[in-house]
N, C-alpha and C. Protein backbone atom coordinates (compact mmCIF):
# COMPACT_ATOMS: atom_id res chain seq x y z
N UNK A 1 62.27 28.08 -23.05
CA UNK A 1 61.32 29.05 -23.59
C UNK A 1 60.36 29.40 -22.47
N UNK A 2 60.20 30.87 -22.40
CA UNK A 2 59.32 31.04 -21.23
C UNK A 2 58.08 31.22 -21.81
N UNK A 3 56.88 32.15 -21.37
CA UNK A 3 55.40 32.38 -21.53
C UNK A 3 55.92 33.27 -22.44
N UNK A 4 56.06 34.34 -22.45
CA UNK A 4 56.32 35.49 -23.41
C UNK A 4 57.26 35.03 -24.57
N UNK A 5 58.45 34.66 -25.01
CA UNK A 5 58.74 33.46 -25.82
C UNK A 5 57.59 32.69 -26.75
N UNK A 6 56.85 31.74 -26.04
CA UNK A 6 56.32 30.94 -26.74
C UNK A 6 54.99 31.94 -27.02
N UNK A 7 54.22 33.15 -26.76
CA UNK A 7 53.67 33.51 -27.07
C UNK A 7 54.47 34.77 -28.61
N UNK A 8 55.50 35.00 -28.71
CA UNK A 8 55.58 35.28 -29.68
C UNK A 8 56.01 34.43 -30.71
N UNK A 9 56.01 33.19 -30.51
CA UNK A 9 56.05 31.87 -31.30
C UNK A 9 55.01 31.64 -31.94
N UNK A 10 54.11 31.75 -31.31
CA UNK A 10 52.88 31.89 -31.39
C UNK A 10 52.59 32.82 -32.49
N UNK A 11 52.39 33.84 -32.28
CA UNK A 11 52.01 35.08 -32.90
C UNK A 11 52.80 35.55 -34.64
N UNK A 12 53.96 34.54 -34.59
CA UNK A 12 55.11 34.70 -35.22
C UNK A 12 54.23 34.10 -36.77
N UNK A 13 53.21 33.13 -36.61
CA UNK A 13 52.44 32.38 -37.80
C UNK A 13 51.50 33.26 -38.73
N UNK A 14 51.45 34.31 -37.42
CA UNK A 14 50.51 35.70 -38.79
C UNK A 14 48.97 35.56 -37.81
N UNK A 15 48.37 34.26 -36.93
CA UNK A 15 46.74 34.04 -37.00
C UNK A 15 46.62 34.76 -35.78
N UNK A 16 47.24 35.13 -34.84
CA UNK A 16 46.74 35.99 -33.53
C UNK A 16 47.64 37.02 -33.03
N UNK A 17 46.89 37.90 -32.71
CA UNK A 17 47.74 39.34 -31.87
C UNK A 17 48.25 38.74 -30.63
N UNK A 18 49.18 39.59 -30.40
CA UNK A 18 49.75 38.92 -28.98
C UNK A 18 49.20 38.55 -28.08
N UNK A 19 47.67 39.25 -27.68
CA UNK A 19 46.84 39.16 -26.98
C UNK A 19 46.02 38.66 -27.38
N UNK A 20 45.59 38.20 -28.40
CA UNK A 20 44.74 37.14 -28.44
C UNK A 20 45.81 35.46 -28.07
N UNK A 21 47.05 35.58 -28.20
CA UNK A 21 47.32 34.34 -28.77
C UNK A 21 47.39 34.20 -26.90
N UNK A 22 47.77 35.20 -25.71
CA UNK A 22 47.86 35.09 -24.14
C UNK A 22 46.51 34.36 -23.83
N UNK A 23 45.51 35.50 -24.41
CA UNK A 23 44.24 34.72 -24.09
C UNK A 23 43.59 32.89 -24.39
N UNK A 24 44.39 32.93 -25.71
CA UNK A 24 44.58 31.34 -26.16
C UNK A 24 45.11 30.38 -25.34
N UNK A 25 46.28 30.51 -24.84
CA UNK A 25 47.03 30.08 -23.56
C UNK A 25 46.38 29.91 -22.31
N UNK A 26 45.57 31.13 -21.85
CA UNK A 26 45.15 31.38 -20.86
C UNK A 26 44.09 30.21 -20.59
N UNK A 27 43.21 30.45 -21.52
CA UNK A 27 41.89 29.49 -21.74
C UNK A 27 42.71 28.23 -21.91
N UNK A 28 43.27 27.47 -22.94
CA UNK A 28 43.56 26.09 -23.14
C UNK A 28 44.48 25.63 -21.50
N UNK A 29 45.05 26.64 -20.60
CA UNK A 29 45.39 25.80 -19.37
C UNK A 29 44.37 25.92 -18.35
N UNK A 30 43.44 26.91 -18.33
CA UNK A 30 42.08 26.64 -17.52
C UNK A 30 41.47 25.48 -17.95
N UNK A 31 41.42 25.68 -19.38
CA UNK A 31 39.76 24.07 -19.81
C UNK A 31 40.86 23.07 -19.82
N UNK A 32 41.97 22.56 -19.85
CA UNK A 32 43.07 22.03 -19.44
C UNK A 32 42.69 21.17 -18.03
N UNK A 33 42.86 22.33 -16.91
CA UNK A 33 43.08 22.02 -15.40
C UNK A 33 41.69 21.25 -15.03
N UNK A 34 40.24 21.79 -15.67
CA UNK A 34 39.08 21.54 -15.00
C UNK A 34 38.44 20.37 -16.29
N UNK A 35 39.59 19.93 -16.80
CA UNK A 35 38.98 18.87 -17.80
C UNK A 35 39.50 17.70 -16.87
N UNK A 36 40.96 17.43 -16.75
CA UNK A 36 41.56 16.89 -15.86
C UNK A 36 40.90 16.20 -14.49
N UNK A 37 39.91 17.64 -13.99
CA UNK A 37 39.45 16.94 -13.02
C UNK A 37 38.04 16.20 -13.02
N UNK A 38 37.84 16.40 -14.10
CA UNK A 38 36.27 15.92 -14.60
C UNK A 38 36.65 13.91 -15.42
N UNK A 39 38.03 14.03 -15.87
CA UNK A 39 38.45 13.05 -16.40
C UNK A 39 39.75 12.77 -16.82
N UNK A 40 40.81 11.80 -16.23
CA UNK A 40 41.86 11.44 -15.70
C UNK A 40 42.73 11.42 -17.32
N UNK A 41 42.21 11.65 -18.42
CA UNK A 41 42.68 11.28 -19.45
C UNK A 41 42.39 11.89 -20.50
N UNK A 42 43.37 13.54 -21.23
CA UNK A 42 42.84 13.50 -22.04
C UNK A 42 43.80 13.83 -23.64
N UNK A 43 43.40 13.24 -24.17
CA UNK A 43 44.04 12.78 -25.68
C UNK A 43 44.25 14.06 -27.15
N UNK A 44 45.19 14.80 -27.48
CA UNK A 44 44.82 16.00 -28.14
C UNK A 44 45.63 15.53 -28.98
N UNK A 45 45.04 14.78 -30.26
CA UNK A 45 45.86 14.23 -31.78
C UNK A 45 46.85 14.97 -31.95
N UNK A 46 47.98 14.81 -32.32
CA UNK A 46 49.39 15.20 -32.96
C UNK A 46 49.78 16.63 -31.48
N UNK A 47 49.71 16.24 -30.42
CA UNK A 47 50.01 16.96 -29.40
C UNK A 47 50.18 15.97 -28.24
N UNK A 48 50.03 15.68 -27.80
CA UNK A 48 50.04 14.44 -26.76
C UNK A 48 48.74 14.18 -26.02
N UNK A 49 48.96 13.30 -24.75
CA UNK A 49 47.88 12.27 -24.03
C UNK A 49 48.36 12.78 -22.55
N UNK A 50 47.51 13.76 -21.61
CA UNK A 50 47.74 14.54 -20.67
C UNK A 50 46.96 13.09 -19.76
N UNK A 51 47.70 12.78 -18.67
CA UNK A 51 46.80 12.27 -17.92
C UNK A 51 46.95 11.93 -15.78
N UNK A 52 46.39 11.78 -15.36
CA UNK A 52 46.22 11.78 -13.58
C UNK A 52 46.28 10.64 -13.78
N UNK A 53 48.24 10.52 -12.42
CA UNK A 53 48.15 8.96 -12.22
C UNK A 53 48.36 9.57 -10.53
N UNK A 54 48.47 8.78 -10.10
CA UNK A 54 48.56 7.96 -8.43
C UNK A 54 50.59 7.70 -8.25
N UNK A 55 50.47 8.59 -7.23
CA UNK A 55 51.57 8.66 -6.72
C UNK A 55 51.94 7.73 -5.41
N UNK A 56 52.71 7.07 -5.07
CA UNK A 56 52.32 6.24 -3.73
C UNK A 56 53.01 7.09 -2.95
N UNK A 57 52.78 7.39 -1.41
CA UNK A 57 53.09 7.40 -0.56
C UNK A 57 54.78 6.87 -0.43
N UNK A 58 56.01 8.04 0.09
CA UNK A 58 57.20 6.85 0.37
C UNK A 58 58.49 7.73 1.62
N UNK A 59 59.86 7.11 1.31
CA UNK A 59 59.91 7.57 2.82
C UNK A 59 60.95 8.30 1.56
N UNK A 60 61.67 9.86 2.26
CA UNK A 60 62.28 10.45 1.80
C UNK A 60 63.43 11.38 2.52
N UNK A 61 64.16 11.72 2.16
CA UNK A 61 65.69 12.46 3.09
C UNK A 61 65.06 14.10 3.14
N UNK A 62 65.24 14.70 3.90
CA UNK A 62 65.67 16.60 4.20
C UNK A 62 66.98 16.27 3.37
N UNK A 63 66.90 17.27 2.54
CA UNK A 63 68.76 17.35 1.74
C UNK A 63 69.49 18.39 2.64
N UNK A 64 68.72 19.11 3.61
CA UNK A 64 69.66 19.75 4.54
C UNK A 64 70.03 19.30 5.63
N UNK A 65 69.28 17.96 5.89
CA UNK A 65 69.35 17.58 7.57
C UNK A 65 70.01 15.87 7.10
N UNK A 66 69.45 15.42 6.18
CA UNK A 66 69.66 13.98 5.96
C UNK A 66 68.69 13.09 6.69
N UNK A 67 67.56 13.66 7.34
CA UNK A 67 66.78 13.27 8.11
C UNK A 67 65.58 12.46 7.82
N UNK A 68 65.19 11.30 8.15
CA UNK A 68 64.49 10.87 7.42
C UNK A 68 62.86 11.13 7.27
N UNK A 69 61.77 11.53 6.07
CA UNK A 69 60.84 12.15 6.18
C UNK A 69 59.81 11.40 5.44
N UNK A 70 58.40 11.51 5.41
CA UNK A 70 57.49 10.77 5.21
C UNK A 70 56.95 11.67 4.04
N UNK A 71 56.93 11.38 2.64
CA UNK A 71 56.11 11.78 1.64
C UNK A 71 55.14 11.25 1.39
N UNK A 72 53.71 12.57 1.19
CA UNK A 72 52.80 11.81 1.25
C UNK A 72 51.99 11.10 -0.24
N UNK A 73 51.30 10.16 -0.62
CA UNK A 73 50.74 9.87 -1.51
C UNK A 73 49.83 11.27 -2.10
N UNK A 74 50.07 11.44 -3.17
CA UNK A 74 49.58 12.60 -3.90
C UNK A 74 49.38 12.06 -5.82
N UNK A 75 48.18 13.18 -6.07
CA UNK A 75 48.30 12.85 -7.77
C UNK A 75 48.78 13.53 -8.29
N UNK A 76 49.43 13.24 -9.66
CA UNK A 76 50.41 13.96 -10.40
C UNK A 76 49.65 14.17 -11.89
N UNK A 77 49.83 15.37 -12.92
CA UNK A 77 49.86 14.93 -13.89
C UNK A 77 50.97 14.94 -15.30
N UNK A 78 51.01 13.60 -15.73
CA UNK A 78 52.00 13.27 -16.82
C UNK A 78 51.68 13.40 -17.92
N UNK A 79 52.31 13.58 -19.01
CA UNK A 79 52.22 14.17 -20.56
C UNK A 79 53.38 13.34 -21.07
N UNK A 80 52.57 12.84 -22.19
CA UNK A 80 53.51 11.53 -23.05
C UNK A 80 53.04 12.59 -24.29
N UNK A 81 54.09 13.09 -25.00
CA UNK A 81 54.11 13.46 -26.47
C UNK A 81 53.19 12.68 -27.43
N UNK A 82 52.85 13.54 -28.30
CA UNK A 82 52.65 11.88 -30.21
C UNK A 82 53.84 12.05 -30.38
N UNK A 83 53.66 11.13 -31.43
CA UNK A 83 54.80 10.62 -31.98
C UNK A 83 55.40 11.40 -32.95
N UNK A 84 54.84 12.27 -33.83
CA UNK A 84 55.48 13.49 -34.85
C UNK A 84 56.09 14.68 -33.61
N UNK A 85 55.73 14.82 -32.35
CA UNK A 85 56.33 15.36 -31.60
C UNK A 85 57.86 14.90 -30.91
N UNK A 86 57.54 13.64 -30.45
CA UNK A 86 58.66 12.82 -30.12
C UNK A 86 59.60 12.88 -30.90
N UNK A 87 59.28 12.27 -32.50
CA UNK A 87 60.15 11.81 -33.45
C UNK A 87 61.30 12.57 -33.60
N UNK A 88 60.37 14.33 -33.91
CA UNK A 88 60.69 15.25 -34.51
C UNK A 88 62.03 15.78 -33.25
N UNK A 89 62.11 16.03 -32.06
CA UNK A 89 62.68 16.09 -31.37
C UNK A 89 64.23 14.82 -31.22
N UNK A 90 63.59 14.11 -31.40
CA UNK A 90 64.82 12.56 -30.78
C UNK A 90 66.16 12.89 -31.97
């Protein structure tokens, strides 16, 4: 499902115009990105637990050269489902 997809998924419930429901999107991955960096962890009931972990540093291949290359330690962020999300899926 792409952006346009899930925005008429969206829209499909009757509560927002197409453009309101972009703008919905828009905003929840901005206050999203700058929540993140204010705090490593954050928890949205029956949606999942967004959070910044620590990547280590390690050694890694060129898939064109086979060559060996140095990746650097970087942060990532991971998303663990709830469980009516999980369930509902498995």
């Amino acid at each position: 499902m792409n952006k346009g997809e899930f925005i008429s998924a969206i829209t499909a419930h009757g509560a927002l115009t197409p453009k309101n429901a972009e703008l919905f999107l828009t905003i929840f991955a901005d206050t999203l990105r700058d929540s993140l960096l204010k705090d490593p962890r954050i928890a949205l009931p029956g949606i999942g637990v967004f959070s910044v972990d620590e990547r280590a540093g390690r050694t890694g291949r060129n898939p064109s050269t086979g060559q060996e290359i140095q990746v650097p330690a970087k942060k990532v962020v991971k998303f663990k489902a709830a469980k009516e999300i999980a369930d509902a899926v498995a």
